[in-house]
N, C-alpha and C. Protein backbone atom coordinates (compact mmCIF):
# COMPACT_ATOMS: atom_id res chain seq x y z
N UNK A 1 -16.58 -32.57 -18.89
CA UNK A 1 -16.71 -31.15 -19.05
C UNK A 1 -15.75 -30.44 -18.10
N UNK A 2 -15.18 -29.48 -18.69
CA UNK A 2 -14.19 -28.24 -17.62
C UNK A 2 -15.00 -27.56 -17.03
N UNK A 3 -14.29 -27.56 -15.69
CA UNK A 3 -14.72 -26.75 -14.32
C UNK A 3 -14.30 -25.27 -14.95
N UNK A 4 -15.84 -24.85 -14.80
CA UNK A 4 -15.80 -23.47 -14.83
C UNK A 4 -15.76 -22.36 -14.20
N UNK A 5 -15.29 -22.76 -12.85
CA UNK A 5 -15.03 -21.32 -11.75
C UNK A 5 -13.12 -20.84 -12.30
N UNK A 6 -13.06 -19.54 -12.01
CA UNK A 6 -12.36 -19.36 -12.47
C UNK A 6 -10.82 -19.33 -11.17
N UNK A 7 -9.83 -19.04 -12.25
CA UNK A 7 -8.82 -19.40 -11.01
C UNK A 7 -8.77 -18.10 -9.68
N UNK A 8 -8.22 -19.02 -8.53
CA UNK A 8 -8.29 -17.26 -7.54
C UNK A 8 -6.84 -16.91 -7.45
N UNK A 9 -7.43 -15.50 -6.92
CA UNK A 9 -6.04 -14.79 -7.32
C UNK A 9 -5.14 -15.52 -5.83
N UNK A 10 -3.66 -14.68 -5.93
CA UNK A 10 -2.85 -15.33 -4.75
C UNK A 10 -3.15 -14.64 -3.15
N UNK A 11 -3.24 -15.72 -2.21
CA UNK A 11 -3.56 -15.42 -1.04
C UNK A 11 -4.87 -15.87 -0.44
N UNK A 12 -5.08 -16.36 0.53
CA UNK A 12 -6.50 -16.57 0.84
C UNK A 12 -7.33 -14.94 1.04
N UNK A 13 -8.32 -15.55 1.28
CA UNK A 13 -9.44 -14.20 1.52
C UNK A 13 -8.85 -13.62 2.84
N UNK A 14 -8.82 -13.96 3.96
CA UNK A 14 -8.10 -13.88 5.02
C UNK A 14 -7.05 -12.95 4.99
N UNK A 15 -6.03 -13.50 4.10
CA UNK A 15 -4.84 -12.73 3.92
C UNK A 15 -4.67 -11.38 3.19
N UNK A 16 -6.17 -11.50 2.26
CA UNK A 16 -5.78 -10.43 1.14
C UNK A 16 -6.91 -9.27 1.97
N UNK A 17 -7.41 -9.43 2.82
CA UNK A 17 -8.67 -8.50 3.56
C UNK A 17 -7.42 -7.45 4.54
N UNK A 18 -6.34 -8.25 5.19
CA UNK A 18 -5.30 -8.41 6.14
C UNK A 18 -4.34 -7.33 5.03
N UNK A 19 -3.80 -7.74 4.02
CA UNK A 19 -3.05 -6.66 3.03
C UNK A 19 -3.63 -5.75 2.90
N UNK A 20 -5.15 -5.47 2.47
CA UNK A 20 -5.14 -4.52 2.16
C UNK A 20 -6.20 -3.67 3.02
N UNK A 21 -6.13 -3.70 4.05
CA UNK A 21 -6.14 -3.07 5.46
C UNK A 21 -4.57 -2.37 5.88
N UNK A 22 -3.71 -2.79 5.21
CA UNK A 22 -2.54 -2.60 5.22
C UNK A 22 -2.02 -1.25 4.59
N UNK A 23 -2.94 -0.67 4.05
CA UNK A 23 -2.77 0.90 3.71
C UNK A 23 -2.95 1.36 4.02
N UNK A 24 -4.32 1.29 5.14
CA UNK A 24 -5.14 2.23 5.99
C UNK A 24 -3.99 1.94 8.08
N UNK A 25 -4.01 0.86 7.91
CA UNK A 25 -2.77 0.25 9.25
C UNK A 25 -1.96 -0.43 8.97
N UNK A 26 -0.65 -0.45 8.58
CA UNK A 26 0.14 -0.52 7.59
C UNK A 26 0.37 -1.80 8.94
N UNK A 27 1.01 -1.77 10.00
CA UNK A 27 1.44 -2.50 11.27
C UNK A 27 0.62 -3.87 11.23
N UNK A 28 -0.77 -4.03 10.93
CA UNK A 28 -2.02 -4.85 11.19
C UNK A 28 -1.16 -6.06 10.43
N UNK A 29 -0.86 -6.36 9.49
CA UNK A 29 -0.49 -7.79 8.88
C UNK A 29 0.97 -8.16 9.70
N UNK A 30 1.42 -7.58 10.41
CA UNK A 30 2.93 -7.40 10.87
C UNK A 30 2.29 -8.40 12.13
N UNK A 31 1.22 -7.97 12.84
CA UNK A 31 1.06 -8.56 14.29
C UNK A 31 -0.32 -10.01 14.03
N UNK A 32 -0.92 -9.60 12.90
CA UNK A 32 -1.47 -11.00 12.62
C UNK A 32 -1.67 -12.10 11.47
N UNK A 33 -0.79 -11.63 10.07
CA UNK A 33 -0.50 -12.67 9.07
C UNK A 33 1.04 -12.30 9.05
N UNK A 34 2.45 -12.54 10.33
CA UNK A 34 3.75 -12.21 10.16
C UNK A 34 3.91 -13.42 8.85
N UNK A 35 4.06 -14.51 8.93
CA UNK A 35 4.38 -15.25 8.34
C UNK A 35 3.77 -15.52 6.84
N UNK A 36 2.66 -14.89 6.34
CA UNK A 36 2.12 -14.62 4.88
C UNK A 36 3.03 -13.32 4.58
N UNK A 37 4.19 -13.79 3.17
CA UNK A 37 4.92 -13.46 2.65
C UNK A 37 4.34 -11.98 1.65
N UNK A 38 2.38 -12.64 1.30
CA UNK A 38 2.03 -11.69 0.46
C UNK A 38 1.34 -10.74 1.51
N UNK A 39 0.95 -10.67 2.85
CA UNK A 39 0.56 -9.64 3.39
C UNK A 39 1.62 -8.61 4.02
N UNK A 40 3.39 -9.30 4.15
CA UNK A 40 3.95 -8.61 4.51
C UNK A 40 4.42 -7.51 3.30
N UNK A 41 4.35 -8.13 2.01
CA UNK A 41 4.75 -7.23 0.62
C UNK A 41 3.89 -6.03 1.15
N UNK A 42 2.53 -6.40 1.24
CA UNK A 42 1.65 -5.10 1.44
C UNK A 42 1.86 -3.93 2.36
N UNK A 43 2.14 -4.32 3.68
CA UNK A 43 2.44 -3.92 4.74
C UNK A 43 3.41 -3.58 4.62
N UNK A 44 4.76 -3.37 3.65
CA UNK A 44 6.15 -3.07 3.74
C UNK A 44 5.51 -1.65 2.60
N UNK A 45 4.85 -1.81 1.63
CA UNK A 45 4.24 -1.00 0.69
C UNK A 45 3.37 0.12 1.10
N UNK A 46 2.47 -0.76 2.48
CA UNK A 46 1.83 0.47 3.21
C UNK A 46 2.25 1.38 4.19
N UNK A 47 3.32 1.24 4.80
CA UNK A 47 4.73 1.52 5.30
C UNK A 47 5.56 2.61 4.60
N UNK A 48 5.68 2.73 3.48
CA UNK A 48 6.48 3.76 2.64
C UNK A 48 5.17 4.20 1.95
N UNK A 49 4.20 4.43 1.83
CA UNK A 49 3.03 5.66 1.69
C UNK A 49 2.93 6.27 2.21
N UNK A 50 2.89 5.79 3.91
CA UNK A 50 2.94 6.63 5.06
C UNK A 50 3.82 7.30 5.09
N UNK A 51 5.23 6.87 5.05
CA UNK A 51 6.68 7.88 5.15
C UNK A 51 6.45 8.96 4.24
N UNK A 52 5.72 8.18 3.07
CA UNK A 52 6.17 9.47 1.49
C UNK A 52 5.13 10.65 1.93
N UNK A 53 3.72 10.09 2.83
CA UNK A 53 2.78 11.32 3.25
C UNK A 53 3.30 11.88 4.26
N UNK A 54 3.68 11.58 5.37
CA UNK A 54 4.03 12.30 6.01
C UNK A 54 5.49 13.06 5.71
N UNK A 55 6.10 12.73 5.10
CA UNK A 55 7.34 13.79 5.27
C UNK A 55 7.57 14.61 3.76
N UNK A 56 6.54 13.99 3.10
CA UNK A 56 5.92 14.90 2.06
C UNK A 56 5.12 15.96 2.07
N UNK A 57 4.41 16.03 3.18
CA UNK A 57 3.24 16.81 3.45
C UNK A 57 4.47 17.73 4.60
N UNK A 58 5.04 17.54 5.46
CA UNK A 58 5.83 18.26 6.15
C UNK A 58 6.77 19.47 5.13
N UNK A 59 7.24 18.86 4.36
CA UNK A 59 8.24 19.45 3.54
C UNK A 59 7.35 20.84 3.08
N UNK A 60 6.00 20.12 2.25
CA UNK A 60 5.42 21.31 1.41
C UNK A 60 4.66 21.77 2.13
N UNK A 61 4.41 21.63 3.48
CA UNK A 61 3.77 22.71 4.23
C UNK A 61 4.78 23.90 5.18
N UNK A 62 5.71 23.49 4.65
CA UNK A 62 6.85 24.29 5.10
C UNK A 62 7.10 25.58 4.27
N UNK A 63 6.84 24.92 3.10
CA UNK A 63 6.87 26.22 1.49
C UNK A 63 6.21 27.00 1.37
N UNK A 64 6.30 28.21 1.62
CA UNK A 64 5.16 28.84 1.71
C UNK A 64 4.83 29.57 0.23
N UNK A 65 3.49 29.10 0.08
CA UNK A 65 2.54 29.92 -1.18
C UNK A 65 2.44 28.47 -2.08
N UNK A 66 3.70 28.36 -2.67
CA UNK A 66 4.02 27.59 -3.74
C UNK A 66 3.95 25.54 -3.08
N UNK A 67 4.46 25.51 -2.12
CA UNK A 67 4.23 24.08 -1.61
C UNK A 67 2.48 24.63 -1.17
N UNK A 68 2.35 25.42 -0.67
CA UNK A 68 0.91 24.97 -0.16
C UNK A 68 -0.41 25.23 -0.76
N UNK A 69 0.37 25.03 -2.29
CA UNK A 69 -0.46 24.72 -3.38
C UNK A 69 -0.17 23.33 -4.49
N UNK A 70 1.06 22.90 -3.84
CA UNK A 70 1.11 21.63 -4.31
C UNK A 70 1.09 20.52 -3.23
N UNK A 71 0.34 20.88 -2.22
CA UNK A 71 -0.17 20.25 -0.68
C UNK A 71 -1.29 19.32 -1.72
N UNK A 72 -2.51 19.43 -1.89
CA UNK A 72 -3.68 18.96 -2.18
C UNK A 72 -3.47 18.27 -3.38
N UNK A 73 -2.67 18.70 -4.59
CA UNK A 73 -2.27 17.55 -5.33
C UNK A 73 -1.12 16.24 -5.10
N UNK A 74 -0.29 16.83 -4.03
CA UNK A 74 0.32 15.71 -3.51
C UNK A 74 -0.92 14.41 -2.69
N UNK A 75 -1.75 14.99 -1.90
CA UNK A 75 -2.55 14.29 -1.05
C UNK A 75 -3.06 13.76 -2.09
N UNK A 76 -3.88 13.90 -2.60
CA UNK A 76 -4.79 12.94 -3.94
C UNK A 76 -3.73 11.93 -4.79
N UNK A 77 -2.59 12.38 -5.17
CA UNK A 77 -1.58 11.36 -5.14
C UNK A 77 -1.46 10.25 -4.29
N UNK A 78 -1.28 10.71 -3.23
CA UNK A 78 -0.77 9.68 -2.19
C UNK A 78 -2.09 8.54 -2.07
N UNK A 79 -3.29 9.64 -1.76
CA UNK A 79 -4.72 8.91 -1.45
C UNK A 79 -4.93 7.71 -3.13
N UNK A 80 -4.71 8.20 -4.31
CA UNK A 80 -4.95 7.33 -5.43
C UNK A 80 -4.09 6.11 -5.22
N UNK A 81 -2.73 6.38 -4.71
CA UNK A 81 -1.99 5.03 -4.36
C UNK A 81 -2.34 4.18 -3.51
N UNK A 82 -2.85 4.78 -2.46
CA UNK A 82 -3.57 3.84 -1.58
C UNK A 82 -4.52 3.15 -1.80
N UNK A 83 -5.13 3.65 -2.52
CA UNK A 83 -6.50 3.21 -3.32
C UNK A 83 -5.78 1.82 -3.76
N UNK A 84 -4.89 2.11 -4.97
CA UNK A 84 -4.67 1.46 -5.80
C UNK A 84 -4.03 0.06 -5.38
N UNK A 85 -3.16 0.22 -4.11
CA UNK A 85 -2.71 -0.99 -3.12
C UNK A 85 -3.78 -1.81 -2.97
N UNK A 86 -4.69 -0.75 -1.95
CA UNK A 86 -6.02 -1.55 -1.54
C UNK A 86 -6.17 -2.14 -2.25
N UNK A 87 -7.03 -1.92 -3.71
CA UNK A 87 -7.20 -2.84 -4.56
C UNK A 87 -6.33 -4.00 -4.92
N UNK A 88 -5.19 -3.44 -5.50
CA UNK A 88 -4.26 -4.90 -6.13
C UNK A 88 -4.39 -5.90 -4.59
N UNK A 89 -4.05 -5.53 -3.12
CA UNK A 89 -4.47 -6.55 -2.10
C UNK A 89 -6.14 -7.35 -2.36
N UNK A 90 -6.73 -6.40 -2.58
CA UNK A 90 -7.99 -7.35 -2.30
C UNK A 90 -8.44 -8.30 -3.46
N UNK A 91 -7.65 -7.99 -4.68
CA UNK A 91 -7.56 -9.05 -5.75
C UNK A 91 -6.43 -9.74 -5.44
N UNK A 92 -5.44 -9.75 -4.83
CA UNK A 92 -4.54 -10.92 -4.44
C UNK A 92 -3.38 -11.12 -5.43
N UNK A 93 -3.00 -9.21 -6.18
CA UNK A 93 -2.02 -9.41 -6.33
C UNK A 93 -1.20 -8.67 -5.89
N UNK A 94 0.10 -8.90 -6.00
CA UNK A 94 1.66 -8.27 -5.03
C UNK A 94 2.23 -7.78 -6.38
N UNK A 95 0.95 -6.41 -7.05
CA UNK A 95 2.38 -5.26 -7.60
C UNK A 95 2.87 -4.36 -7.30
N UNK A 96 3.71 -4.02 -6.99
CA UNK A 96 4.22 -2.49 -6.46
C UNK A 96 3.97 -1.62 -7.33
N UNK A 97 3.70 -0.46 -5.83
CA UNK A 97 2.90 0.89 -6.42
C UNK A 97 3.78 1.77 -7.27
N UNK A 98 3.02 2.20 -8.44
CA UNK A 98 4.58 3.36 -9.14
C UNK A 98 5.03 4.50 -8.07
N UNK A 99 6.24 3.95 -8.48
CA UNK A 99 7.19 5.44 -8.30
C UNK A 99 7.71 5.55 -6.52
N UNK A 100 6.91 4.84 -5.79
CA UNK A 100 7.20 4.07 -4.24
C UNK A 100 7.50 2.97 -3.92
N UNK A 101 7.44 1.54 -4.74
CA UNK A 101 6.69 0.60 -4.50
C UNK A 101 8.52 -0.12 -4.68
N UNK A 102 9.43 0.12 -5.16
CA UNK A 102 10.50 -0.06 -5.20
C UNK A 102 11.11 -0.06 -3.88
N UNK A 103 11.01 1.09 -3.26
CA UNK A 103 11.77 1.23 -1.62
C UNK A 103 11.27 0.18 -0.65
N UNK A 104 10.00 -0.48 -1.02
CA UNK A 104 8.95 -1.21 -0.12
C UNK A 104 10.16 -2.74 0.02
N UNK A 105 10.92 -3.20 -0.59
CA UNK A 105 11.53 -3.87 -0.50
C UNK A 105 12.57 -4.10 0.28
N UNK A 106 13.23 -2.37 0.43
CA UNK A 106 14.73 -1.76 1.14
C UNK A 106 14.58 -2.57 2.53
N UNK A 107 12.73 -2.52 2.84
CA UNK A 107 12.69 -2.84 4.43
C UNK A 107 12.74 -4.45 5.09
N UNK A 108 13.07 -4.83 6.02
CA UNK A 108 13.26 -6.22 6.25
C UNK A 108 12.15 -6.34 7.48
N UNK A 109 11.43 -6.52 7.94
CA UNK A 109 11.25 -7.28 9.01
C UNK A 109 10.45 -8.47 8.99
């Protein structure tokens, strides 16, 4: 008879708890899974959320009337991506986020 547990996704539990903590402290997989390839994807991903919020949120709080009414739909943006990292980390997969998740690569360390 076939073994019926099903397959797990990539990364140990360890690693994928470590990624996707990695949106909320993007740095955290950098100083304790350096060498897991899939917690640094995360951490390079949670890394350019942060940039896109903060110098996103700078820009349109600069605008006055008109950015600081597209302040709160930017944030729920940003916050749904994070979400959405979190998740793909804690299922253990490495897709990049739309429309950011491209630059997450530009970075090396």
């Amino acid at each position: 008879m076939a073994d019926a547990t099903p397959p797990k996704a990539a990364g140990k539990d360890d690693e994928r708890l470590i990624a996707a903590l990695a949106y909320i402290i993007f740095f955290l997989p950098m100083i304790v899974k350096r060498d897991s390839d899939f917690a640094m994807f995360h951490a390079k991903q949670g890394l350019v959320l942060l940039l896109v919020s903060v110098i996103g949120s700078f820009i349109l709080g600069f605008i006055p009337i008109i950015g600081w009414m597209i302040l709160p739909l930017f944030s729920l943006a940003v916050f749904i991506l994070g979400v959405m990292g979190f998740i793909n980390a804690l299922n253990g997969k490495q897709v990049e986020l739309p429309l950011i998740g491209s630059y997450a690569s530009n970075f090396k360390f």
